[in-house]
PDB file of N, CA and C in Angstrom:
ATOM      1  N   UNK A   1       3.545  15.116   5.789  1.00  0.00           N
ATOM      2  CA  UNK A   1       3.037  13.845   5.330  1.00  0.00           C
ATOM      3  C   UNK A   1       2.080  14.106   4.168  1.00  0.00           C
ATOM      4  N   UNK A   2       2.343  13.321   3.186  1.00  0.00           N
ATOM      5  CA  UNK A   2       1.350  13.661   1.724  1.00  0.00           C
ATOM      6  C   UNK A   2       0.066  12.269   2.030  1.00  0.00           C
ATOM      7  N   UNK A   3       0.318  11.766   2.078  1.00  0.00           N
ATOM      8  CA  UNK A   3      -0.358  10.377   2.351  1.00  0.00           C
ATOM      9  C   UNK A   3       0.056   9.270   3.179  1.00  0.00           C
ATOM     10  N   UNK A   4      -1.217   8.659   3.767  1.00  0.00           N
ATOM     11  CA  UNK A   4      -0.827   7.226   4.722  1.00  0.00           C
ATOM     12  C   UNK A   4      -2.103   6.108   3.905  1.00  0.00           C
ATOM     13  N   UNK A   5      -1.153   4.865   3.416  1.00  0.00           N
ATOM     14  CA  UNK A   5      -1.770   3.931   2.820  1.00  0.00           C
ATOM     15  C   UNK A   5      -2.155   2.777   3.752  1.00  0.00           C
ATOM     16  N   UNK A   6      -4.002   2.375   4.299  1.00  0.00           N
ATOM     17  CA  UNK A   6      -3.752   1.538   5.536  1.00  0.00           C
ATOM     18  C   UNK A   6      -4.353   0.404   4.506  1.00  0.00           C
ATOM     19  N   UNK A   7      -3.282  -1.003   4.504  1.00  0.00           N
ATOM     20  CA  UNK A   7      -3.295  -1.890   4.402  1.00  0.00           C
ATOM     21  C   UNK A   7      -4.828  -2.895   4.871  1.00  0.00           C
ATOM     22  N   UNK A   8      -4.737  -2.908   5.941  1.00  0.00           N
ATOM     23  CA  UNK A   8      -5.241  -3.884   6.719  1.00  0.00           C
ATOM     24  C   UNK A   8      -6.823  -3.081   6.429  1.00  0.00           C
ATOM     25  N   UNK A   9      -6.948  -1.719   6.530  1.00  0.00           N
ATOM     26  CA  UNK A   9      -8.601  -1.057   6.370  1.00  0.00           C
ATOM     27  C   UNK A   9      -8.473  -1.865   5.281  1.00  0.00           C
ATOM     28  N   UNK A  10      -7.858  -1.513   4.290  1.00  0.00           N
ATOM     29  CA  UNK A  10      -8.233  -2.017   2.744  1.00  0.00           C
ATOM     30  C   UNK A  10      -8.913  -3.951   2.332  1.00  0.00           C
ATOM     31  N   UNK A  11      -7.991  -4.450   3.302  1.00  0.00           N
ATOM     32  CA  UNK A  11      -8.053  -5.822   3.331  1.00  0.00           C
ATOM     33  C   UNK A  11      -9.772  -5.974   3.832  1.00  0.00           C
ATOM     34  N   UNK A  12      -9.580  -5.111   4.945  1.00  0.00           N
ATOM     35  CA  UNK A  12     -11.240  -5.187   6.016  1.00  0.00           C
ATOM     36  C   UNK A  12     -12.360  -5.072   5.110  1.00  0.00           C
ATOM     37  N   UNK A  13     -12.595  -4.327   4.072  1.00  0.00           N
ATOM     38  CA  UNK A  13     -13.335  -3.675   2.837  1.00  0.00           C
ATOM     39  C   UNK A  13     -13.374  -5.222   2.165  1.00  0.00           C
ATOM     40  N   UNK A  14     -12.805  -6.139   1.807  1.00  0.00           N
ATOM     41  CA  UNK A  14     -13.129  -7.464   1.079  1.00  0.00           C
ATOM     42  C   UNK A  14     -12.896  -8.437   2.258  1.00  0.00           C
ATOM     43  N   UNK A  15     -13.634  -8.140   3.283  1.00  0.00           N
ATOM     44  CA  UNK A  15     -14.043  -8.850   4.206  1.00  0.00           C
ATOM     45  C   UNK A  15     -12.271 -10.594   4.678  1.00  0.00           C
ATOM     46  N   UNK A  16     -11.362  -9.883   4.587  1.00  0.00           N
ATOM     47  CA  UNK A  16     -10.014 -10.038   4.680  1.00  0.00           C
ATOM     48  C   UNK A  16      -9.555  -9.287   5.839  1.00  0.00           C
ATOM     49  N   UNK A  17      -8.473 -10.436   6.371  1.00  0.00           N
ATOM     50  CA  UNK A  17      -7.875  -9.845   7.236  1.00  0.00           C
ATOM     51  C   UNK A  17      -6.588  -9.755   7.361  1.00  0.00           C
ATOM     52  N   UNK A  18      -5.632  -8.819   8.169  1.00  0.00           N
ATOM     53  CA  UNK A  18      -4.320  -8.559   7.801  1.00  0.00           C
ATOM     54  C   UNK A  18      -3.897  -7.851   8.800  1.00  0.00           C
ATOM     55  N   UNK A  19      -2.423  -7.828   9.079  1.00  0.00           N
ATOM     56  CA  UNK A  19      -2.022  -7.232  10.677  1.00  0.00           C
ATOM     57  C   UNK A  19      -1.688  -5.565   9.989  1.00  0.00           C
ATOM     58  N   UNK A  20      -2.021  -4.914  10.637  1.00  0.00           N
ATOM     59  CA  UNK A  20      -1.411  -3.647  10.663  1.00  0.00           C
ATOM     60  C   UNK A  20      -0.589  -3.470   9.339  1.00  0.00           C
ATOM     61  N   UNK A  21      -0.484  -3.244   8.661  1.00  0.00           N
ATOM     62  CA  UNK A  21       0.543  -3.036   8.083  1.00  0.00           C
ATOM     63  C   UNK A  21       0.431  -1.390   6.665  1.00  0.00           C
ATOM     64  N   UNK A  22       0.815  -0.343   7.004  1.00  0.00           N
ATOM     65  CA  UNK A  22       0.677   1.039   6.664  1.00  0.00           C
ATOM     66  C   UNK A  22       2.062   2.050   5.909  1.00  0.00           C
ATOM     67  N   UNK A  23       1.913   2.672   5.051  1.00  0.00           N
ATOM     68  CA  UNK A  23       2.998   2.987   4.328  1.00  0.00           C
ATOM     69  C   UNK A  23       2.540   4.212   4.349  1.00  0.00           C
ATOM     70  N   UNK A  24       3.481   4.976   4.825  1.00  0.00           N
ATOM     71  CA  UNK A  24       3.311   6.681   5.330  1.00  0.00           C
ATOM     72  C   UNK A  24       4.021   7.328   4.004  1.00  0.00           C
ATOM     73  N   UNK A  25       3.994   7.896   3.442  1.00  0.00           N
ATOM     74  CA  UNK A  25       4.430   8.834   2.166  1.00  0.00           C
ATOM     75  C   UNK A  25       4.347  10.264   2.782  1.00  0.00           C
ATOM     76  N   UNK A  26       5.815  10.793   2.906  1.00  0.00           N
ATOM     77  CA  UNK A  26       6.136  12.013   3.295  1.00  0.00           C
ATOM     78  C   UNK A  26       7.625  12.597   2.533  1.00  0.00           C
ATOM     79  N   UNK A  27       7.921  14.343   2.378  1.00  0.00           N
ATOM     80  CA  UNK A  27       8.882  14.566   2.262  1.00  0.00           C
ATOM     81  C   UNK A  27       8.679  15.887   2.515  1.00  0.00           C
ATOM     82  N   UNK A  28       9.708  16.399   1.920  1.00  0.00           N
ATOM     83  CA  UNK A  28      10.041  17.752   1.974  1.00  0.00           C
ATOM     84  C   UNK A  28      10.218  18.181  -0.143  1.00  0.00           C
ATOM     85  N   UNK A  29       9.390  19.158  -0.565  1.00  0.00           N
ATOM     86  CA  UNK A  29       9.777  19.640  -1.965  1.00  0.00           C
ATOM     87  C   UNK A  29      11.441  20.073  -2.044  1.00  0.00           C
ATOM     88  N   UNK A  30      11.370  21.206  -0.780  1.00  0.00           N
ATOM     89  CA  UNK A  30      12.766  22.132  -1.388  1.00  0.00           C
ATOM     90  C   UNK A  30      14.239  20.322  -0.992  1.00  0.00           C
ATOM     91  N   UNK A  31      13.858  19.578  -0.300  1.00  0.00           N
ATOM     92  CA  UNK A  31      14.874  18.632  -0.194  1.00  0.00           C
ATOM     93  C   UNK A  31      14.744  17.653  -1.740  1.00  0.00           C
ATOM     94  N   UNK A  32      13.565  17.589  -2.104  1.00  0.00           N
ATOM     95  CA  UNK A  32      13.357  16.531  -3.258  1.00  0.00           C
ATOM     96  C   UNK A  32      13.816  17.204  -4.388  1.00  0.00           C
ATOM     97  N   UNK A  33      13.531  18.500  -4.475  1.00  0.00           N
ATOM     98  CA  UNK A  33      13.663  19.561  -5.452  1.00  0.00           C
ATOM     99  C   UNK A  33      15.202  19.634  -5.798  1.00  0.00           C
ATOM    100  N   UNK A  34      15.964  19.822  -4.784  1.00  0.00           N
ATOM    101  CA  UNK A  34      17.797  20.061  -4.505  1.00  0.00           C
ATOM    102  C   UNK A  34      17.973  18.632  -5.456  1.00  0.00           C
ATOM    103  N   UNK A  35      17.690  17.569  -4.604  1.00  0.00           N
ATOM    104  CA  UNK A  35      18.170  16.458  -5.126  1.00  0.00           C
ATOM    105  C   UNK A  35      18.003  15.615  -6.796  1.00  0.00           C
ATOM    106  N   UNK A  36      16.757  16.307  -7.182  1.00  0.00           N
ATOM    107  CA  UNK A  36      16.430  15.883  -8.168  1.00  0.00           C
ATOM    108  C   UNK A  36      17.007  16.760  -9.437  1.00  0.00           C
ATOM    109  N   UNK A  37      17.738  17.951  -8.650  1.00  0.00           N
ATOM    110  CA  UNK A  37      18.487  18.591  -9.794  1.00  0.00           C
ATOM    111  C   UNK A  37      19.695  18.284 -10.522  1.00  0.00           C
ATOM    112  N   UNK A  38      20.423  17.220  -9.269  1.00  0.00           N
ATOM    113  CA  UNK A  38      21.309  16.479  -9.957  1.00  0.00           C
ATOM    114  C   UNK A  38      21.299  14.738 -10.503  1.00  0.00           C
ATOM    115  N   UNK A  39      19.879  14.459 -10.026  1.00  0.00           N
ATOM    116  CA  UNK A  39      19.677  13.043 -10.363  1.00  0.00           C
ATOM    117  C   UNK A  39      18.166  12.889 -10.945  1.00  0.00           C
ATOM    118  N   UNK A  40      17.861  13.181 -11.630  1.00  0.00           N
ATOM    119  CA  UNK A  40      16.450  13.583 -11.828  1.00  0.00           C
ATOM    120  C   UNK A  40      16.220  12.236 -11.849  1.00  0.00           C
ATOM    121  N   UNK A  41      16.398  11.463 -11.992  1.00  0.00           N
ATOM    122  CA  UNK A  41      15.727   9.706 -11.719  1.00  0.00           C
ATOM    123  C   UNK A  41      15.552   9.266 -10.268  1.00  0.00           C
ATOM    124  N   UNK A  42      15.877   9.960  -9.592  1.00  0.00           N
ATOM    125  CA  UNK A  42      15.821   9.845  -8.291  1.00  0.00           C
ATOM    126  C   UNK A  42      14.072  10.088  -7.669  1.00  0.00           C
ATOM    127  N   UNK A  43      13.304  10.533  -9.006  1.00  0.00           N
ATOM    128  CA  UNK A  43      12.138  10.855  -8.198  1.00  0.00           C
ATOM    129  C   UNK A  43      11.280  10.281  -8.499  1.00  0.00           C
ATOM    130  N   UNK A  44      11.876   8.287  -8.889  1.00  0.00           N
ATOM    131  CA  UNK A  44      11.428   6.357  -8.659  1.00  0.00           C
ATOM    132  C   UNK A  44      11.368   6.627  -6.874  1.00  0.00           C
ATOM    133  N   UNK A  45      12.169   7.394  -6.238  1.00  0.00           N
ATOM    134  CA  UNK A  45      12.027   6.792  -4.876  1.00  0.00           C
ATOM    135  C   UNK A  45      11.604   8.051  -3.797  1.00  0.00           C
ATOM    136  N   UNK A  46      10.751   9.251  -4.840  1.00  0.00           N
ATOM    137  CA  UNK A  46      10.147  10.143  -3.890  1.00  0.00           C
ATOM    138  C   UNK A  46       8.974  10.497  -4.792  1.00  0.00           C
ATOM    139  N   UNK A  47       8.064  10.846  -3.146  1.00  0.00           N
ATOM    140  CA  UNK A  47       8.224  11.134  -2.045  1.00  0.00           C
ATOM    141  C   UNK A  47       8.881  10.308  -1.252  1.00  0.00           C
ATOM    142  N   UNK A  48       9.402  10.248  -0.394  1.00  0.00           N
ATOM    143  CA  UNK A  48       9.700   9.098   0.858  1.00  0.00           C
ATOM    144  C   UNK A  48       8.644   7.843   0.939  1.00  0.00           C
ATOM    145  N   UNK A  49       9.040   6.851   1.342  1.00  0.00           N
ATOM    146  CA  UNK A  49       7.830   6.355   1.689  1.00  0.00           C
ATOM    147  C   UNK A  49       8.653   5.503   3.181  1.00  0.00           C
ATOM    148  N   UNK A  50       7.569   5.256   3.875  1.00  0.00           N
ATOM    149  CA  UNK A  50       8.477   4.199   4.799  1.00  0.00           C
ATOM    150  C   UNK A  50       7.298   3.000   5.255  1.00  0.00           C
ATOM    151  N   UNK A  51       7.243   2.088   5.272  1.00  0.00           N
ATOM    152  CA  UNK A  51       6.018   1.082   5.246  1.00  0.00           C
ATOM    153  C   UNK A  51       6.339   0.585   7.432  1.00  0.00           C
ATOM    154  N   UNK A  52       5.338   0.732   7.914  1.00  0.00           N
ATOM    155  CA  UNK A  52       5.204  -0.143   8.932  1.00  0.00           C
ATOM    156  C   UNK A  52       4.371  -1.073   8.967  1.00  0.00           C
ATOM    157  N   UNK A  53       4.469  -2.216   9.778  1.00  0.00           N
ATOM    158  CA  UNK A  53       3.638  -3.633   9.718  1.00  0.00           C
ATOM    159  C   UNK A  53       4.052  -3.927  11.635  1.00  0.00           C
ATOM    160  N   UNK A  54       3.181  -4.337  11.838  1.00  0.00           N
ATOM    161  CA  UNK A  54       2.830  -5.384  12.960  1.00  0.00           C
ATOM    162  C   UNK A  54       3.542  -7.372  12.754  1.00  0.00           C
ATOM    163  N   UNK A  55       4.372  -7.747  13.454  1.00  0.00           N
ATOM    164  CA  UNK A  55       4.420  -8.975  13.227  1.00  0.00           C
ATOM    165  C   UNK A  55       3.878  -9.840  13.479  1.00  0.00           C
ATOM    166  N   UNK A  56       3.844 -11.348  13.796  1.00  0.00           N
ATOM    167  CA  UNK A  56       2.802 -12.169  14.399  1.00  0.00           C
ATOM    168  C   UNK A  56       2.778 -12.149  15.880  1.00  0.00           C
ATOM    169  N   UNK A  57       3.762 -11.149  16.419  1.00  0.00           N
ATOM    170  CA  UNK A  57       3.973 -11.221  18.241  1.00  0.00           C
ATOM    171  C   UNK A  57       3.369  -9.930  18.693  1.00  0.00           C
ATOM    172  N   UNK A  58       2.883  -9.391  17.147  1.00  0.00           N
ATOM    173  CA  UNK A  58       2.767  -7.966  17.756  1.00  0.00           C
ATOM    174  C   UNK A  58       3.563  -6.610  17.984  1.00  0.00           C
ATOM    175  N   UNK A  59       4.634  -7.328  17.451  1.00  0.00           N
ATOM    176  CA  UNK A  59       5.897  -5.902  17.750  1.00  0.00           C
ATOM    177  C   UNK A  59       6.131  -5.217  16.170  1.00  0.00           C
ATOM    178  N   UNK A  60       5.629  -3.655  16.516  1.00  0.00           N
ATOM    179  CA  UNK A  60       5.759  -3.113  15.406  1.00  0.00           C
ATOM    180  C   UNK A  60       7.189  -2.621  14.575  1.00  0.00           C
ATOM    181  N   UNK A  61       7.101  -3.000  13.204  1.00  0.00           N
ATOM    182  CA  UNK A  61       8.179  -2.618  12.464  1.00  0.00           C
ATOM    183  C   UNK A  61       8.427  -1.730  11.500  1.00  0.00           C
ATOM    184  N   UNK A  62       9.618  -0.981  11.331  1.00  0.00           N
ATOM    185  CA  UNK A  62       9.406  -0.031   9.978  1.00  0.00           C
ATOM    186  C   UNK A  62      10.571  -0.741   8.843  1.00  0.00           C
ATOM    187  N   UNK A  63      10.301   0.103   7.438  1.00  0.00           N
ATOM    188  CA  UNK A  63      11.167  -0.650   6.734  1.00  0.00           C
ATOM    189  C   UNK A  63      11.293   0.671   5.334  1.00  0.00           C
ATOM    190  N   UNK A  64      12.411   0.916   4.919  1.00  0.00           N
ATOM    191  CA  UNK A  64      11.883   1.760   3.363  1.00  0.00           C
ATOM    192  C   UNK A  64      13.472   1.675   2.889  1.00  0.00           C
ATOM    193  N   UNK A  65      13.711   2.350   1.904  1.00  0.00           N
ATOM    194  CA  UNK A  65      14.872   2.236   1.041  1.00  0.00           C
ATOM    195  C   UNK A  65      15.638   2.475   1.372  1.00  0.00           C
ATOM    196  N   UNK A  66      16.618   2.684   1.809  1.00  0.00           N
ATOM    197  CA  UNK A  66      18.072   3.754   2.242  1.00  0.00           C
ATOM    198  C   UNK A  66      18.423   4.654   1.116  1.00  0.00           C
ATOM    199  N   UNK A  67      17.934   5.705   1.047  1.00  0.00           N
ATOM    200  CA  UNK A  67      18.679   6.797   0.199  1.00  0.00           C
ATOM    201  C   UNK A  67      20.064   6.742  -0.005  1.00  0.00           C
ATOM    202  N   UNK A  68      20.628   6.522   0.672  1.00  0.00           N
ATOM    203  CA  UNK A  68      22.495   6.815   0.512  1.00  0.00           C
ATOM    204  C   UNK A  68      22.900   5.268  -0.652  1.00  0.00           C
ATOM    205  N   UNK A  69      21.828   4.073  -0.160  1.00  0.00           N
ATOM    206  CA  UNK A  69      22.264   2.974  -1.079  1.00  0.00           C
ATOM    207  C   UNK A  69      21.666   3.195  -2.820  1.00  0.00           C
ATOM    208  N   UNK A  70      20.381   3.912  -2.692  1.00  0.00           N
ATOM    209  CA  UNK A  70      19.433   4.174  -3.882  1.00  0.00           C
ATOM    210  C   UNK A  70      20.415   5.205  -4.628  1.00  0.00           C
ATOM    211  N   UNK A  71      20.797   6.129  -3.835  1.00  0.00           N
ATOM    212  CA  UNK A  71      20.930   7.665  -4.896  1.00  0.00           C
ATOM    213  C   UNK A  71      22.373   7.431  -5.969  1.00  0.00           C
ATOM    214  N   UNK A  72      23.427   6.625  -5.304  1.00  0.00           N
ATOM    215  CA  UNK A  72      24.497   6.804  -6.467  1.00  0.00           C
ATOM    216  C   UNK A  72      24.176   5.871  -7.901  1.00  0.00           C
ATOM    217  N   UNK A  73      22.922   5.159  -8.024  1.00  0.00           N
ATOM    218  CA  UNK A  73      22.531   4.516  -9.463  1.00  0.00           C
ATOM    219  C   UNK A  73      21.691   5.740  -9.632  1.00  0.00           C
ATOM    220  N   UNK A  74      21.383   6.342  -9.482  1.00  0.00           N
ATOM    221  CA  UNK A  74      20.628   7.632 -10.167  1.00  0.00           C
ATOM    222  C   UNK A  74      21.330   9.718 -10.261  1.00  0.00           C
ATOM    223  N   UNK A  75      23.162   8.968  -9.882  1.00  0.00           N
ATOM    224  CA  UNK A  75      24.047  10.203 -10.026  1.00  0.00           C
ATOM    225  C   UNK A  75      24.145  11.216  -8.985  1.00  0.00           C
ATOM    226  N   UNK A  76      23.603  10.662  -7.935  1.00  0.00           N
ATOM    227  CA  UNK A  76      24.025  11.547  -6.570  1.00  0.00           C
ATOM    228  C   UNK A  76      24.835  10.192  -5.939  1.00  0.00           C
ATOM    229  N   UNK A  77      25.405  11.091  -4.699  1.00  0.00           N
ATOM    230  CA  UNK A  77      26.420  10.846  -4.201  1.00  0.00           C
ATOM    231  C   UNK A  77      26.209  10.204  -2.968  1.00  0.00           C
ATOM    232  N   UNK A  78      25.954   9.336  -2.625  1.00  0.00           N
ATOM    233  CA  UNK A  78      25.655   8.865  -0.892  1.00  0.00           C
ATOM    234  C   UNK A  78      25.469  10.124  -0.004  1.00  0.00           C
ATOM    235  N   UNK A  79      27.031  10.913   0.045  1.00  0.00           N
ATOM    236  CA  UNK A  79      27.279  11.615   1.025  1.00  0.00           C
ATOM    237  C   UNK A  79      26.235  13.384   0.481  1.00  0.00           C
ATOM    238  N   UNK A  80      25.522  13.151  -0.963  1.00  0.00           N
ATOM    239  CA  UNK A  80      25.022  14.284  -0.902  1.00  0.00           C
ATOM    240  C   UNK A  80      24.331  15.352  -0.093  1.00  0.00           C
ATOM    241  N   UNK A  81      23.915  16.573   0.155  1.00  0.00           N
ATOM    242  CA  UNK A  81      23.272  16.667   1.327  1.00  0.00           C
ATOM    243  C   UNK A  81      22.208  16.876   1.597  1.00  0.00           C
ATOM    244  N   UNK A  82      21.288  16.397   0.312  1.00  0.00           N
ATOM    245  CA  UNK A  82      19.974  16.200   0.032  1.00  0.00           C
ATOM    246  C   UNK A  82      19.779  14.488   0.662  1.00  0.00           C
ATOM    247  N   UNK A  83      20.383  13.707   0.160  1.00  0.00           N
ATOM    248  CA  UNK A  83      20.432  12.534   0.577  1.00  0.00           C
ATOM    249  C   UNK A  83      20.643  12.037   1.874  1.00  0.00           C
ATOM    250  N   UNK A  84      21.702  12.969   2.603  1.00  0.00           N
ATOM    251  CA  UNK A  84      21.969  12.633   4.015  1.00  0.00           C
ATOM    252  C   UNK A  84      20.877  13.546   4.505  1.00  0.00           C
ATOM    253  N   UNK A  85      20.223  14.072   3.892  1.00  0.00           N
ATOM    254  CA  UNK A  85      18.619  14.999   4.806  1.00  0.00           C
ATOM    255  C   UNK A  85      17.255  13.563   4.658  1.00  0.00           C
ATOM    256  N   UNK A  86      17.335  13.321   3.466  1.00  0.00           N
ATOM    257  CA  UNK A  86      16.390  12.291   3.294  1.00  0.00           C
ATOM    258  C   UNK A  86      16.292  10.716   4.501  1.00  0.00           C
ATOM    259  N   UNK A  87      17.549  10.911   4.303  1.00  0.00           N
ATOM    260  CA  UNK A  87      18.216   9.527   4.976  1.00  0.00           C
ATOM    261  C   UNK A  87      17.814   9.397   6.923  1.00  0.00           C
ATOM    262  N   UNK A  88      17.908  10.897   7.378  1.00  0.00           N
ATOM    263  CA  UNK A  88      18.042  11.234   8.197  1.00  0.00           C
ATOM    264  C   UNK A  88      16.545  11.333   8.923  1.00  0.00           C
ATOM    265  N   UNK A  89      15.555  11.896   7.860  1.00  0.00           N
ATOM    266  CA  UNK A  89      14.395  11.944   7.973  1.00  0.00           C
ATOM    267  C   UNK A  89      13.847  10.746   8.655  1.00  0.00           C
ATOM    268  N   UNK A  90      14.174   9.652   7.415  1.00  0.00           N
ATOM    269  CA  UNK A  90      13.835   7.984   7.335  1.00  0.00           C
ATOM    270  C   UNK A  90      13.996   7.687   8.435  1.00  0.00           C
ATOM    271  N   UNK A  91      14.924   8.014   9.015  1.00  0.00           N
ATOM    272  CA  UNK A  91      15.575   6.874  10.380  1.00  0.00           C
ATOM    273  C   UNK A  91      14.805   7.646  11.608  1.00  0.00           C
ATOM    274  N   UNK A  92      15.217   9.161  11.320  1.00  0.00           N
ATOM    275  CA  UNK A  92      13.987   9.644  12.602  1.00  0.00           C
ATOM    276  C   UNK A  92      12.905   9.183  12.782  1.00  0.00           C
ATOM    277  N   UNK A  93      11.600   9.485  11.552  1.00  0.00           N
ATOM    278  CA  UNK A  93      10.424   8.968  11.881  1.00  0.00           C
ATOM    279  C   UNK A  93      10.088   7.672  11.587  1.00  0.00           C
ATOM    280  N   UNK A  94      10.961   6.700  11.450  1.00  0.00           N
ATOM    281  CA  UNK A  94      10.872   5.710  12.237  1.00  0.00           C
ATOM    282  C   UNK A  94      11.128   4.985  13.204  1.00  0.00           C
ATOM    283  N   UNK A  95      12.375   5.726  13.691  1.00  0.00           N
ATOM    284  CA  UNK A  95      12.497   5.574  15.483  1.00  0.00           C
ATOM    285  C   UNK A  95      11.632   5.829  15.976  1.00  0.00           C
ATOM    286  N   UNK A  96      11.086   7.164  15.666  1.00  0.00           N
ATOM    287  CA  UNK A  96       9.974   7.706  16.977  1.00  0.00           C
ATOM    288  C   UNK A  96       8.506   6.722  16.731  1.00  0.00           C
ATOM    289  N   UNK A  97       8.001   6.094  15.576  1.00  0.00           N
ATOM    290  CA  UNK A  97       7.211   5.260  15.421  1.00  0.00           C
ATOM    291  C   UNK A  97       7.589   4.272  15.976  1.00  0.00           C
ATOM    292  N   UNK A  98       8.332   3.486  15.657  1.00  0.00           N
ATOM    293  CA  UNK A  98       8.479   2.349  16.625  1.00  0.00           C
ATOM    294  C   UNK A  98       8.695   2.457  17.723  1.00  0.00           C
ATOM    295  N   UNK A  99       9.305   3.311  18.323  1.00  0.00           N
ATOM    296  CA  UNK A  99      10.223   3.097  19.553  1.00  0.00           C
ATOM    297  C   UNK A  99      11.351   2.157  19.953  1.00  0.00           C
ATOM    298  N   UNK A 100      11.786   2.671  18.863  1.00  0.00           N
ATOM    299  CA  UNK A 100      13.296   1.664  18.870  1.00  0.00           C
ATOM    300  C   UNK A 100      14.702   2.612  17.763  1.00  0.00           C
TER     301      UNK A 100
END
């Protein structure tokens, strides 16, 4: 993890309020590194980022780009295997965050 951006602290600081809502920035170099050798524009959508938020019931959510939809406008391939590592990442740590 390179950075976690907390929303809602930030809001708290101008005396504002706001549900949960946090954007984790993580990756891997040697995976960003592979990938960016054949799409070097590809690195608009790294590091990773994946944003979670709280809804109004309380049930937490995650949300971030899909690599496999992002990478073929920037000359990789969906099925690349930098992309299916990225992709794979995404969906893990946000299963295990949510629990779902």
């Amino acid at each position: 993890m390179f950075a976690k951006v907390d929303f809602a602290r930030g809001a708290a600081t101008m005396d504002e309020t706001l549900r949960p809502t946090t954007v984790v920035i993580f990756g891997s170099p040697k995976i960003g590194s592979t990938a960016l050798q054949e799409g070097q524009t590809m690195a608009l959508y790294l590091p990773l980022r994946i944003q979670f938020f709280e809804d109004a019931s309380g049930q937490t959510w995650a949300s971030y780009e899909d690599p496999t939809v992002v990478a073929p406008s920037h000359g990789l391939a969906a099925s690349n295997a930098a992309v299916q590592k990225m992709q794979a990442a995404l969906l893990g740590f946000s299963t295990i965050a949510t629990g779902s």
